[in-house]
N, C-alpha and C. Protein backbone atom coordinates (compact mmCIF):
# COMPACT_ATOMS: atom_id res chain seq x y z
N UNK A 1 -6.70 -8.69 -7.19
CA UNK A 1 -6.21 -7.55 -6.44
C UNK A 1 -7.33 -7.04 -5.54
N UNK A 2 -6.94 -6.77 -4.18
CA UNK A 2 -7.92 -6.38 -3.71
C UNK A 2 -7.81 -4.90 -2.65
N UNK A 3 -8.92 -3.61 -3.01
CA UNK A 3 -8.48 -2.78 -2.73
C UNK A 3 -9.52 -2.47 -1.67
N UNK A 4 -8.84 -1.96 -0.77
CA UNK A 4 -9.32 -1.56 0.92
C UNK A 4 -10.15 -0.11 0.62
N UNK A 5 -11.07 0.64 0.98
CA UNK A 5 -11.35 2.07 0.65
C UNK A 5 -11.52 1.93 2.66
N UNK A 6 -10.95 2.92 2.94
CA UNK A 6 -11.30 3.65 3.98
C UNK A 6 -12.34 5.06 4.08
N UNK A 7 -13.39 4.81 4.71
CA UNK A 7 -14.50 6.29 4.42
C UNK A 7 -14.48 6.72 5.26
N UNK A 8 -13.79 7.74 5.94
CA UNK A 8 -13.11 8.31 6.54
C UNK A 8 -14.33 9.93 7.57
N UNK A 9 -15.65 10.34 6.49
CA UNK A 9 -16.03 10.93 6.79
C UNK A 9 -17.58 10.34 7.85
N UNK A 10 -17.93 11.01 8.47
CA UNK A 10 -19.11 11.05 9.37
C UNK A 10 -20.47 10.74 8.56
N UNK A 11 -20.23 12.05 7.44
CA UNK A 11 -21.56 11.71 6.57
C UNK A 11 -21.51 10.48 5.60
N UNK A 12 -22.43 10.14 6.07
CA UNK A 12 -22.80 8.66 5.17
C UNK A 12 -22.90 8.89 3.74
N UNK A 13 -23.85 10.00 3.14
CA UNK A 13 -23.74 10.24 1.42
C UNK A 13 -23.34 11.34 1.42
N UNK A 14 -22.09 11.76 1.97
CA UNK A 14 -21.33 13.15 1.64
C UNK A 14 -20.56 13.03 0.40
N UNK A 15 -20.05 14.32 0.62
CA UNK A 15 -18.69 14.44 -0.66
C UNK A 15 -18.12 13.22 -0.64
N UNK A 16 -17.15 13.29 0.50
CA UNK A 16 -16.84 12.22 0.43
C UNK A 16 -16.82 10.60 0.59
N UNK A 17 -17.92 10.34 0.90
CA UNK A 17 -18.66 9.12 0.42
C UNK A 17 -18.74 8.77 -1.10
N UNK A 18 -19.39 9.82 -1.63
CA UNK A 18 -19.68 9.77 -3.17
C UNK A 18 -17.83 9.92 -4.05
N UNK A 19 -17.21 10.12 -3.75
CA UNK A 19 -15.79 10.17 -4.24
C UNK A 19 -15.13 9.20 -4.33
N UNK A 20 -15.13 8.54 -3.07
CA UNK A 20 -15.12 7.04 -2.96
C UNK A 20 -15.11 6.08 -3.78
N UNK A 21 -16.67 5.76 -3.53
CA UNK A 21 -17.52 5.04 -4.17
C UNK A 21 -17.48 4.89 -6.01
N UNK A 22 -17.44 6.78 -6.29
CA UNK A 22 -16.65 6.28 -7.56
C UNK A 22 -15.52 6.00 -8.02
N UNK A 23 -14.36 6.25 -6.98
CA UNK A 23 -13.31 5.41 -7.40
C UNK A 23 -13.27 4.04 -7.19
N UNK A 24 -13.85 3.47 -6.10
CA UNK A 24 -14.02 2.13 -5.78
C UNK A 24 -14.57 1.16 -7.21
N UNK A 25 -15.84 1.69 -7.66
CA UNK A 25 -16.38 1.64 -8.85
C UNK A 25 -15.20 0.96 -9.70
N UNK A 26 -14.88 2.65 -10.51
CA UNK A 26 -13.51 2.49 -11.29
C UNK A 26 -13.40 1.51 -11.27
N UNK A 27 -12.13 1.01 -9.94
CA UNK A 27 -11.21 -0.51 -9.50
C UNK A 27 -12.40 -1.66 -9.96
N UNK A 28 -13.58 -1.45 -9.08
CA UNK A 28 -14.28 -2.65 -9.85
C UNK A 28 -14.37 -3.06 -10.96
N UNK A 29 -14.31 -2.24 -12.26
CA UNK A 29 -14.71 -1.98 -13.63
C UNK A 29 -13.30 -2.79 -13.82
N UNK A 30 -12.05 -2.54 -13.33
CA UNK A 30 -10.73 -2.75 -13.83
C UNK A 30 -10.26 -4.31 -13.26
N UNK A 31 -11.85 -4.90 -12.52
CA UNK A 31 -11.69 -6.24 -12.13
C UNK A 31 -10.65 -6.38 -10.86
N UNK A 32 -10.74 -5.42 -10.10
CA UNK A 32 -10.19 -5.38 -8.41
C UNK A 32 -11.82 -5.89 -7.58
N UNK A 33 -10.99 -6.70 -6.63
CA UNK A 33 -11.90 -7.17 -5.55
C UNK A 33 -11.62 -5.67 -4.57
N UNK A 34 -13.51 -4.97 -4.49
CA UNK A 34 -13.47 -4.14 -3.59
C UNK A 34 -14.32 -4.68 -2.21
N UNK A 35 -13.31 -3.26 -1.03
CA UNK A 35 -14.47 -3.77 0.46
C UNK A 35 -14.10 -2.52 0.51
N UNK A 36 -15.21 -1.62 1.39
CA UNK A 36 -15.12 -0.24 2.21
C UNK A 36 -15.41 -0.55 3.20
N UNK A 37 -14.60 0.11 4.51
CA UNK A 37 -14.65 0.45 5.67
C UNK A 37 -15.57 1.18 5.95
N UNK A 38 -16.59 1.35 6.24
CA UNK A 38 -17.39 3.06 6.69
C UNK A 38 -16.61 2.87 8.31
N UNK A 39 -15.70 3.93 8.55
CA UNK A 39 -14.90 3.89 10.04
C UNK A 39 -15.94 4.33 10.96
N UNK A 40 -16.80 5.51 10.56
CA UNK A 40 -17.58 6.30 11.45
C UNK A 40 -18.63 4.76 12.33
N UNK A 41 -19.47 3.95 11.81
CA UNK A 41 -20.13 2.77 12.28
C UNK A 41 -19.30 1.91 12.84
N UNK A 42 -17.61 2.00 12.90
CA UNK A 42 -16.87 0.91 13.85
C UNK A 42 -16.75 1.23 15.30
N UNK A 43 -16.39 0.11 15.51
CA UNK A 43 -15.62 0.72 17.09
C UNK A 43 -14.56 0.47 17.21
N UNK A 44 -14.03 1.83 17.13
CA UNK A 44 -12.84 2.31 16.94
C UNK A 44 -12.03 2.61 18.27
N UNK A 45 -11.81 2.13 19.63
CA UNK A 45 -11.33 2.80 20.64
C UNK A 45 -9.72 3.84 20.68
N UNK A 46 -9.97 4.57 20.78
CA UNK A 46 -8.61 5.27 20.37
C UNK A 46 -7.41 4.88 21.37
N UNK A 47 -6.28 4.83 20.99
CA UNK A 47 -5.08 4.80 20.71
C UNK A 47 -5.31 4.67 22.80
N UNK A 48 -4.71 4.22 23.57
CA UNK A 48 -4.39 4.16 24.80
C UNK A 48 -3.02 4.49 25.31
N UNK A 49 -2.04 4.33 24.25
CA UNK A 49 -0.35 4.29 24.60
C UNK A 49 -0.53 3.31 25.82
N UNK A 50 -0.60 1.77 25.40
CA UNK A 50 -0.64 1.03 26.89
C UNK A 50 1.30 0.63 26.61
N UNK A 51 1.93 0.98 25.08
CA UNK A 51 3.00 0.63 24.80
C UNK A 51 3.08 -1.11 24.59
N UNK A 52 2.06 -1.98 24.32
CA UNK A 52 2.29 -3.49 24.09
C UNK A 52 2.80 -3.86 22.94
N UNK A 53 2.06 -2.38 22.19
CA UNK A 53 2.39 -2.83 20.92
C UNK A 53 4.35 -2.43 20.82
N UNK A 54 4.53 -1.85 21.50
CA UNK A 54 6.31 -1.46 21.45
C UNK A 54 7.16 -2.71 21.83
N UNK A 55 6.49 -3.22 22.47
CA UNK A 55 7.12 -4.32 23.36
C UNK A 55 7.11 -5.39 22.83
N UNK A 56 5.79 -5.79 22.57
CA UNK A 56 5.32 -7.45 22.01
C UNK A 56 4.56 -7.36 20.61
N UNK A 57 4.45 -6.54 20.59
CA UNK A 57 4.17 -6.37 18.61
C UNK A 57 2.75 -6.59 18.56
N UNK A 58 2.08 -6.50 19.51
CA UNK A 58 0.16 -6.51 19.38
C UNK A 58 -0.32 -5.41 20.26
N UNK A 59 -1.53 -5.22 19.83
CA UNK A 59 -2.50 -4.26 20.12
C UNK A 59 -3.34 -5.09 21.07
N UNK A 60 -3.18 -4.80 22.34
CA UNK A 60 -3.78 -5.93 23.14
C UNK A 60 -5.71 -5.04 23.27
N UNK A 61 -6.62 -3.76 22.69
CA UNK A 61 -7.08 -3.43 22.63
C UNK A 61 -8.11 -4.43 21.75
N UNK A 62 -9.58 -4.88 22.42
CA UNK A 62 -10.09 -5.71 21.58
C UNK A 62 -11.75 -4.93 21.09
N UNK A 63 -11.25 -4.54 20.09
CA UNK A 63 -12.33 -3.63 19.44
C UNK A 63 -12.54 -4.20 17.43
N UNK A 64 -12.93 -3.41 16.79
CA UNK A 64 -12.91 -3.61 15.30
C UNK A 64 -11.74 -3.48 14.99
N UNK A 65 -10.98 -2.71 15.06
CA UNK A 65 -9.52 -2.66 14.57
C UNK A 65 -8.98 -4.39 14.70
N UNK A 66 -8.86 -4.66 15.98
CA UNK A 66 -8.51 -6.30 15.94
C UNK A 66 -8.84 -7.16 15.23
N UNK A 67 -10.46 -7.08 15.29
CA UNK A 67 -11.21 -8.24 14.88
C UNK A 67 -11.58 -7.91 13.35
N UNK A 68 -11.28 -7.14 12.66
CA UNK A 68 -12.02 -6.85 11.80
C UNK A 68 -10.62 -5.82 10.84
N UNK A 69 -10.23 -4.18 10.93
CA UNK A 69 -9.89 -3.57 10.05
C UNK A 69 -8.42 -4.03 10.09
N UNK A 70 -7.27 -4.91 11.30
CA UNK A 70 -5.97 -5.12 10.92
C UNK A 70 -6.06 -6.10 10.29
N UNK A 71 -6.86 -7.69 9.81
CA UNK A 71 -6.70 -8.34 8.85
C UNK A 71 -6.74 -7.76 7.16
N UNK A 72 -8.06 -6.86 7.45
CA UNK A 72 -7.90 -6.42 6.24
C UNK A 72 -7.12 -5.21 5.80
N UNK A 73 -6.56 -4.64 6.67
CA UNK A 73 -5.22 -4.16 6.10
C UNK A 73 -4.05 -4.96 5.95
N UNK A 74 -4.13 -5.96 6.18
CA UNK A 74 -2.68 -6.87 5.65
C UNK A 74 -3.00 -7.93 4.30
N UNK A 75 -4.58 -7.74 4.30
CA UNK A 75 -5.09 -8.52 2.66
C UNK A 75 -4.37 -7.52 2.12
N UNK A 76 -4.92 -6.34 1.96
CA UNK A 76 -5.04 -5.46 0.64
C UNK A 76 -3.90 -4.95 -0.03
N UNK A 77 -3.99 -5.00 -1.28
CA UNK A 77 -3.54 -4.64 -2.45
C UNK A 77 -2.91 -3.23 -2.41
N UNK A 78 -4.19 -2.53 -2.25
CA UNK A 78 -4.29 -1.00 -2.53
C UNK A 78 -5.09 -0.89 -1.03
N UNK A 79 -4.51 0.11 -0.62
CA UNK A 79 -5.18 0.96 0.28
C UNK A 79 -5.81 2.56 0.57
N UNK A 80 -7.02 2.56 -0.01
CA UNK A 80 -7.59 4.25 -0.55
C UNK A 80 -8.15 4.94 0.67
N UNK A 81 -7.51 5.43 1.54
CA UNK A 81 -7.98 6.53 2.39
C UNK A 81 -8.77 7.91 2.11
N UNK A 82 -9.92 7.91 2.34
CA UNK A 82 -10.89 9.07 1.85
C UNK A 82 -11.36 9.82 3.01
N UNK A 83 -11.39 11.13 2.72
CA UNK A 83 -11.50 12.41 4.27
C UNK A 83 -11.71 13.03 3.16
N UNK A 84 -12.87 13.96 4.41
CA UNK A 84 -13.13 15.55 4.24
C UNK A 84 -11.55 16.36 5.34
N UNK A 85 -11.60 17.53 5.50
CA UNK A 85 -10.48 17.98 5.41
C UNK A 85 -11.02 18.95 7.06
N UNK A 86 -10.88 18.77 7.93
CA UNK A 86 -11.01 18.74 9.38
C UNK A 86 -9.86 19.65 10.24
N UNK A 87 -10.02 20.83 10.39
CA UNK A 87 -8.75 22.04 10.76
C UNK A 87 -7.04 21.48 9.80
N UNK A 88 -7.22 21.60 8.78
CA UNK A 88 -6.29 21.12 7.81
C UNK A 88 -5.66 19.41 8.11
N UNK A 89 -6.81 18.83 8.47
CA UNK A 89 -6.12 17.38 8.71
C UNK A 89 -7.61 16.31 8.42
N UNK A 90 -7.07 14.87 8.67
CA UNK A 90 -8.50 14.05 8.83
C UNK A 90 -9.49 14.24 9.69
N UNK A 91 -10.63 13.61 9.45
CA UNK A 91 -11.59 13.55 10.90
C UNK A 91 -10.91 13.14 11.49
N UNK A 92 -11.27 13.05 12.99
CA UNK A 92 -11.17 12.21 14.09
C UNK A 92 -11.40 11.22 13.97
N UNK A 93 -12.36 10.65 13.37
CA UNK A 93 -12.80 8.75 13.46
C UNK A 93 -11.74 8.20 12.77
N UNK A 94 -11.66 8.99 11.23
CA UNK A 94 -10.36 8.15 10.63
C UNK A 94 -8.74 8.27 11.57
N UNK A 95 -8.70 9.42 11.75
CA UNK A 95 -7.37 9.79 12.88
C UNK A 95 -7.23 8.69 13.93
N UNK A 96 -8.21 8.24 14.75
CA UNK A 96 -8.17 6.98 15.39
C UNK A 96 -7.51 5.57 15.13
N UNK A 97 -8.13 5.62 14.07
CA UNK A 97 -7.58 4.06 13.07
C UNK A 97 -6.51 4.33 12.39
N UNK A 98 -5.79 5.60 11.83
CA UNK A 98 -4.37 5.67 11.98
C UNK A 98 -3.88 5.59 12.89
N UNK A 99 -4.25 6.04 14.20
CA UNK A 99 -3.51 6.04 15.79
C UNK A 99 -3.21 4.64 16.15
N UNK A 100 -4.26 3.62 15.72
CA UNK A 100 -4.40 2.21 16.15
C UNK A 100 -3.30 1.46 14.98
N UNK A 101 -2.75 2.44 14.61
CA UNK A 101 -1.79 1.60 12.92
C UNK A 101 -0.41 1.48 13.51
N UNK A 102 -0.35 2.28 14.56
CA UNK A 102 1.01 2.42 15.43
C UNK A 102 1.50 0.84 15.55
N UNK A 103 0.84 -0.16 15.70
CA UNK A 103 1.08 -1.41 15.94
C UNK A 103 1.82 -1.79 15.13
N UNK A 104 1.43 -1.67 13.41
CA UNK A 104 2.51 -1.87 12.58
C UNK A 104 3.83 -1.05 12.53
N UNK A 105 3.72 0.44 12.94
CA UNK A 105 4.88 1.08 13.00
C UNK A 105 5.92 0.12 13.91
N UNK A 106 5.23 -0.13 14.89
CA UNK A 106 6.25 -0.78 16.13
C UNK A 106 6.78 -2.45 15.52
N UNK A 107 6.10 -2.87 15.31
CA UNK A 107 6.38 -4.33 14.81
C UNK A 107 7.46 -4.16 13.64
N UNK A 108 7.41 -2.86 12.65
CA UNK A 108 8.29 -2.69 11.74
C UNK A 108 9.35 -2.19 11.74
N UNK A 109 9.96 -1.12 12.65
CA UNK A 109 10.84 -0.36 13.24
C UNK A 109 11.61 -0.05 14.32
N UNK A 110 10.49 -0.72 15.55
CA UNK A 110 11.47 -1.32 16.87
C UNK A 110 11.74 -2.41 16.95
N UNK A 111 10.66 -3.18 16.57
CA UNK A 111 10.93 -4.50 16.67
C UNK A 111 11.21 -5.32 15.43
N UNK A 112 11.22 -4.67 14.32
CA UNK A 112 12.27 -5.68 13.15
C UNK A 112 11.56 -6.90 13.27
N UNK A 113 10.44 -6.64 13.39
CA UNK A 113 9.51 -8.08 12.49
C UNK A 113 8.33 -7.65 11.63
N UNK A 114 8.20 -8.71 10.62
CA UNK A 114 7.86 -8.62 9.43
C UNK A 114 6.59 -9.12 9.96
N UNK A 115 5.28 -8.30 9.08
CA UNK A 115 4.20 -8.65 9.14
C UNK A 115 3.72 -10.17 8.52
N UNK A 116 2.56 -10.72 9.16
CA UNK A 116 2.12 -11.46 8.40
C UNK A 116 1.25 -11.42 6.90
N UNK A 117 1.98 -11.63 6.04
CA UNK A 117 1.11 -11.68 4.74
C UNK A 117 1.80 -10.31 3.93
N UNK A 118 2.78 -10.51 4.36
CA UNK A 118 3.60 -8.57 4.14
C UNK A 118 3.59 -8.82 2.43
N UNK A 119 3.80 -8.00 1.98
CA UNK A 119 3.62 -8.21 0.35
C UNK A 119 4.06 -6.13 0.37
N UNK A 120 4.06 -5.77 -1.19
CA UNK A 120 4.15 -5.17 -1.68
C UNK A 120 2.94 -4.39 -1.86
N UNK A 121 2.33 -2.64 -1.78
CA UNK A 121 0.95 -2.53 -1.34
C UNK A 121 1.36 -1.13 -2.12
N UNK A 122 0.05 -0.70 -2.41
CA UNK A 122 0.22 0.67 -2.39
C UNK A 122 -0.87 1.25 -1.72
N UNK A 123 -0.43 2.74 -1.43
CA UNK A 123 -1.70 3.53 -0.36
C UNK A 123 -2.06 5.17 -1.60
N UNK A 124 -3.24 5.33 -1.57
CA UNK A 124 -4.12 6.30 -1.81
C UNK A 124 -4.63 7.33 -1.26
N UNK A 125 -4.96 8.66 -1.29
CA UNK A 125 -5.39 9.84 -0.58
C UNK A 125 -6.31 10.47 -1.48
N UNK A 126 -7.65 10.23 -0.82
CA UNK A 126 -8.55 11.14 -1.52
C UNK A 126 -9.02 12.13 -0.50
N UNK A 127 -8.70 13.63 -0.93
CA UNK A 127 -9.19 14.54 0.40
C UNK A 127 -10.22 15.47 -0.38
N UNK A 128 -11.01 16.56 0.36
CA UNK A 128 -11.48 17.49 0.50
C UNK A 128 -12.06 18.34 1.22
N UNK A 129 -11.93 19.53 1.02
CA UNK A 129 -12.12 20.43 1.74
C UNK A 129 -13.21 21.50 1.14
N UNK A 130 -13.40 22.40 1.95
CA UNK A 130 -14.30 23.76 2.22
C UNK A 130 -13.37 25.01 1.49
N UNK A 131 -12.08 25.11 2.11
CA UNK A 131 -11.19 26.11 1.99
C UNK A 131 -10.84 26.06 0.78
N UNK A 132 -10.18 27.14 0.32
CA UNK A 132 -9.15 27.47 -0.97
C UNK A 132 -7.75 27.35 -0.57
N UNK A 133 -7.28 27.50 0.48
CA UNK A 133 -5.93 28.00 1.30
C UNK A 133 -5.26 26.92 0.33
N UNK A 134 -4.00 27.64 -0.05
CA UNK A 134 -2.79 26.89 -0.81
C UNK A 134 -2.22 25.60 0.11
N UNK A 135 -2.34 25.80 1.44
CA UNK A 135 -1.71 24.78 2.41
C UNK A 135 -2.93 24.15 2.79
N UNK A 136 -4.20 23.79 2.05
CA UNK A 136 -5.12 22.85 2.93
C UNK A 136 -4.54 21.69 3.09
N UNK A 137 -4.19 21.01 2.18
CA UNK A 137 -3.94 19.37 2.10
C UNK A 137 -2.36 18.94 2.82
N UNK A 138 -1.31 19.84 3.34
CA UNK A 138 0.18 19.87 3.91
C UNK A 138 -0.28 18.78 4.82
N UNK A 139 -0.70 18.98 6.04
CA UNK A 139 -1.09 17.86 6.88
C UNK A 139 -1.62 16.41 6.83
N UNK A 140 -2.70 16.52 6.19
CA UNK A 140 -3.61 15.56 5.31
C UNK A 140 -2.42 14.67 4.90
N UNK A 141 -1.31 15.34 4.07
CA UNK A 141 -0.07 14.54 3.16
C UNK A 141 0.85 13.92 4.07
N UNK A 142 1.10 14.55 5.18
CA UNK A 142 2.51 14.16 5.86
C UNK A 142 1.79 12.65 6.47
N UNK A 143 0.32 12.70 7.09
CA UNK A 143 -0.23 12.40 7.98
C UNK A 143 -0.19 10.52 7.18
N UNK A 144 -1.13 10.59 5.71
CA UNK A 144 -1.04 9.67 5.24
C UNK A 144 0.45 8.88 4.48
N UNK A 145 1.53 9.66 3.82
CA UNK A 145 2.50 9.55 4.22
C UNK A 145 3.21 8.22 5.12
N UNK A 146 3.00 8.68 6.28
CA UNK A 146 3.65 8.19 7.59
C UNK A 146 2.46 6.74 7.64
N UNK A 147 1.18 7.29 7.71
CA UNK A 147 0.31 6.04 7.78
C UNK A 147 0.56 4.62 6.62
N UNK A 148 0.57 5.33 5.47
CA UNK A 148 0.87 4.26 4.70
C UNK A 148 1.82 3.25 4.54
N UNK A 149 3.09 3.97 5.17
CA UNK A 149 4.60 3.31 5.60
C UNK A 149 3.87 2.61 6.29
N UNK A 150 3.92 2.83 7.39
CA UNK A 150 3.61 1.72 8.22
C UNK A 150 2.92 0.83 7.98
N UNK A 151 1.76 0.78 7.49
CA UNK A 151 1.14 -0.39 7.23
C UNK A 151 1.78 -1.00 5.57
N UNK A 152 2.52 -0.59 5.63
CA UNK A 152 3.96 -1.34 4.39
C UNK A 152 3.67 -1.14 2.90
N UNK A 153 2.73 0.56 2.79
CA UNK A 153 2.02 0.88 1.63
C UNK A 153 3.31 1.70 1.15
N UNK A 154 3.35 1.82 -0.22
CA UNK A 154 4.34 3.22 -0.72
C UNK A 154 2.62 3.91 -1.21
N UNK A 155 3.31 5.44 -0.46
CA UNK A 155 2.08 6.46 -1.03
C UNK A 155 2.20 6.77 -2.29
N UNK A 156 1.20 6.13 -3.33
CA UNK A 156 1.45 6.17 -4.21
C UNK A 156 0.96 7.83 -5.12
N UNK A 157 0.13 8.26 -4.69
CA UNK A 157 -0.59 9.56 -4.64
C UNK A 157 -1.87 10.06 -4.50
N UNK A 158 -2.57 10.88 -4.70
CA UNK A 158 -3.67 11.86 -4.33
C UNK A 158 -4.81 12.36 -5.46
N UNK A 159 -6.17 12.68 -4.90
CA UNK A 159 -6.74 13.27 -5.78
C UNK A 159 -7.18 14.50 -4.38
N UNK A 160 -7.00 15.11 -5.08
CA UNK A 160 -7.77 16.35 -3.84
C UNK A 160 -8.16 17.78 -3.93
N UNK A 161 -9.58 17.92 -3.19
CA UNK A 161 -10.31 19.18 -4.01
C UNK A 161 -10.39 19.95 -3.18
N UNK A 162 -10.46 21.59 -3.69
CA UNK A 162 -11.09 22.61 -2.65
C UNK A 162 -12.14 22.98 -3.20
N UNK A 163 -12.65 23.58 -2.61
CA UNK A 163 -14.05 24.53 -2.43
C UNK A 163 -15.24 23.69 -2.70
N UNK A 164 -14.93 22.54 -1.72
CA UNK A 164 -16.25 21.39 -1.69
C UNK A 164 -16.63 21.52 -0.63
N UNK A 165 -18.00 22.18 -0.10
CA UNK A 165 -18.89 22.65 1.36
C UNK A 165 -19.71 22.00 1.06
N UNK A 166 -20.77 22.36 -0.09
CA UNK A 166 -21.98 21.97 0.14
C UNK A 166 -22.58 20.30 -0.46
N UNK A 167 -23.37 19.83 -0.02
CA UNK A 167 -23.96 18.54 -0.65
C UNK A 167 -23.76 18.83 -1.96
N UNK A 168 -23.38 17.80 -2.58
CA UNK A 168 -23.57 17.72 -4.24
C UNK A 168 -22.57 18.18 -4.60
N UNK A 169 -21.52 18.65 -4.06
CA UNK A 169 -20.68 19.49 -4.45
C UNK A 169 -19.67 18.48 -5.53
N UNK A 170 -19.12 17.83 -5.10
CA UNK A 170 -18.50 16.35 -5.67
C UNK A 170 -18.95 16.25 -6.80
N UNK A 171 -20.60 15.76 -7.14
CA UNK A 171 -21.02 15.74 -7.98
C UNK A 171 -21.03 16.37 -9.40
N UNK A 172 -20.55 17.62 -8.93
CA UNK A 172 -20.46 18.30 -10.01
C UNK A 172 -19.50 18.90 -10.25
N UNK A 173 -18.72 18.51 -9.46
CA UNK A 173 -17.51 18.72 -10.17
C UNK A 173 -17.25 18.54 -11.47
N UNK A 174 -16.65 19.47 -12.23
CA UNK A 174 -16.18 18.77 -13.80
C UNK A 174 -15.32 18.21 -14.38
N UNK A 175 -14.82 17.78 -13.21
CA UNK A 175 -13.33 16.69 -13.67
C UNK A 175 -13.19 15.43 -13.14
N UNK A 176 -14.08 15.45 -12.24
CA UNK A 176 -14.08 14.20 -10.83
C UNK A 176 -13.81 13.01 -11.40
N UNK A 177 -14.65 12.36 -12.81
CA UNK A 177 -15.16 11.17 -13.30
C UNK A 177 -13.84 10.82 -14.33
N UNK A 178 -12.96 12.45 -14.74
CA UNK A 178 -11.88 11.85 -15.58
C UNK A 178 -10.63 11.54 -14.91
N UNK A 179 -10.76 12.17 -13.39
CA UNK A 179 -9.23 12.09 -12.69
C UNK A 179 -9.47 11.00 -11.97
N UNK A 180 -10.37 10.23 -11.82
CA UNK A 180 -10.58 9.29 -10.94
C UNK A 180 -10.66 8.05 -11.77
N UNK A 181 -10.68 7.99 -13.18
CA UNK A 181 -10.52 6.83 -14.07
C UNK A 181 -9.37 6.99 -14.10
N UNK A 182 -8.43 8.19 -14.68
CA UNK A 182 -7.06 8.40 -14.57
C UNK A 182 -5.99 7.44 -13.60
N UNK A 183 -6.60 8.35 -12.17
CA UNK A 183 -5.56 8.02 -11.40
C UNK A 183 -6.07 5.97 -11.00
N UNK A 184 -7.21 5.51 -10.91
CA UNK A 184 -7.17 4.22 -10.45
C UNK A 184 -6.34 3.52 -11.69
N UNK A 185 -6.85 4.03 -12.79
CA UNK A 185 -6.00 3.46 -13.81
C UNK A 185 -4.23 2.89 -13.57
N UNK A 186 -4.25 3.96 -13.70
CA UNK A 186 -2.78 4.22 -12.78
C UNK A 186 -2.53 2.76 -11.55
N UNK A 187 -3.23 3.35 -10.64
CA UNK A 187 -2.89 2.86 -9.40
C UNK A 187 -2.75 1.51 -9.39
N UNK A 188 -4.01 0.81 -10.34
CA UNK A 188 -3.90 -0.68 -10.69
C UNK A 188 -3.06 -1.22 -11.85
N UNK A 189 -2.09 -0.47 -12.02
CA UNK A 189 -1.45 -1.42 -12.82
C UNK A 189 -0.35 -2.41 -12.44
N UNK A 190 -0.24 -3.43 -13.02
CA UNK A 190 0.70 -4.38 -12.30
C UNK A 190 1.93 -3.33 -11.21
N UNK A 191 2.53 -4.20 -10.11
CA UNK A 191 3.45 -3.89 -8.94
C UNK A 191 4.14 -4.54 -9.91
C-alpha cells in the first residue's frame, strides 16, 4: 500500500510538518510504502484555465504536477493532505496543486473517462490552525472533500487542531501520538 502525504505548509519543521511525519511514521510502522510531497520546493504553476484539460483530458502545463505529483497521485493508496489553516482555508502552494487536480475533475465528469491505474483510494485531512473559532476547519472540509473526489479518493476523514501558533506547539500536544495511531490505524485497513 502506498500512501502519498502532501505537506502542504511553507515551514519546513512546522506544526505541520511534524504532524505529518508522524502520521506518515505510523503507516510506515503498519508496513505502507511512504513518499511526501514537500509542495512549497515544487513548481507548482497555478491553474491557467487554458480549458485543455475540459476538452482533451490533459494538463498541457509542463511543470512538477506533470512530471512528477499526477503519477503519483494515481499510484497511491491513501492520499494524506496536511495544512496549516490560512484565512479559514489551505495555503496557497497546496491550493495550487488542488487547482492543477481540475484535470481529473474534467477527465471524470465531462469527459467520462476513466483514469489510468484508477483503483479504489482513500483521501486524508490533517489541518491546523491558530484560531479557536467553531467554523475554522468548514472550508478546509468542503475544499478537500471536492479534491479528493476528483482524484477518485473517498474522504475518508480528519484529524484537526486549534490553538496551534507557536513552534512546538504540535509537539505537545497531549493527544497527537494517540489520534494519529488511531486514525492511520483505521485508515489502513484493508479496502
Amino acid at each position: 500500500m502506498m500512501v502519498l502525504g502532501l505537506q502542504g505548509s511553507p515551514r519546513e519543521k512546522g506544526n505541520t510538518a511534524f504532524l505529518l511525519s508522524v502520521f506518515m511514521r505510523e503507516a510506515k510502522k503498519l508496513g505502507a510504502q511512504t513518499h511526501v510531497i514537500e509542495v512549497d520546493k515544487k513548481n507548482i504553476i497555478p491553474c491557467r484555465e487554458y480549458t485543455v484539460c475540459s476538452k482533451k483530458g490533459f494538463c498541457p502545463i509542463d511543470d512538477d504536477m506533470k512530471n512528477e505529483i499526477y503519477p503519483l497521485l494515481r499510484k497511491a493508496d491513501v492520499i494524506v493532505a496536511a495544512t496549516p489553516i490560512f484565512f479559514y482555508h489551505t495555503t496557497a502552494q497546496l491550493k495550487a496543486l488542488i487547482d492543477r487536480c481540475q484535470v481529473f475533475w474534467a477527465r471524470k465528469y465531462l469527459l467520462k473517462l476513466s483514469d489510468p491505474g484508477q483503483k479504489f483510494r482513500r483521501g486524508f485531512l490533517l489541518a491546523l490552525g491558530a484560531s479557536k473559532g467553531k467554523n475554522l476547519f468548514d472550508g478546509v472540509h468542503l475544499t478537500a472533500k471536492y479534491f479528493f473526489d476528483a482524484v477518485g479518493a473517498s474522504y475518508y476523514g480528519s484529524l484537526t487542531y486549534r490553538r496551534i501558533s507557536n513552534p512546538g506547539d504540535m509537539e505537545k500536544h497531549p493527544t497527537v501520538l494517540k489520534d494519529v495511531k488511531k486514525a492511520v490505524s483505521a485508515l489502513l485497513q484493508p479496502f
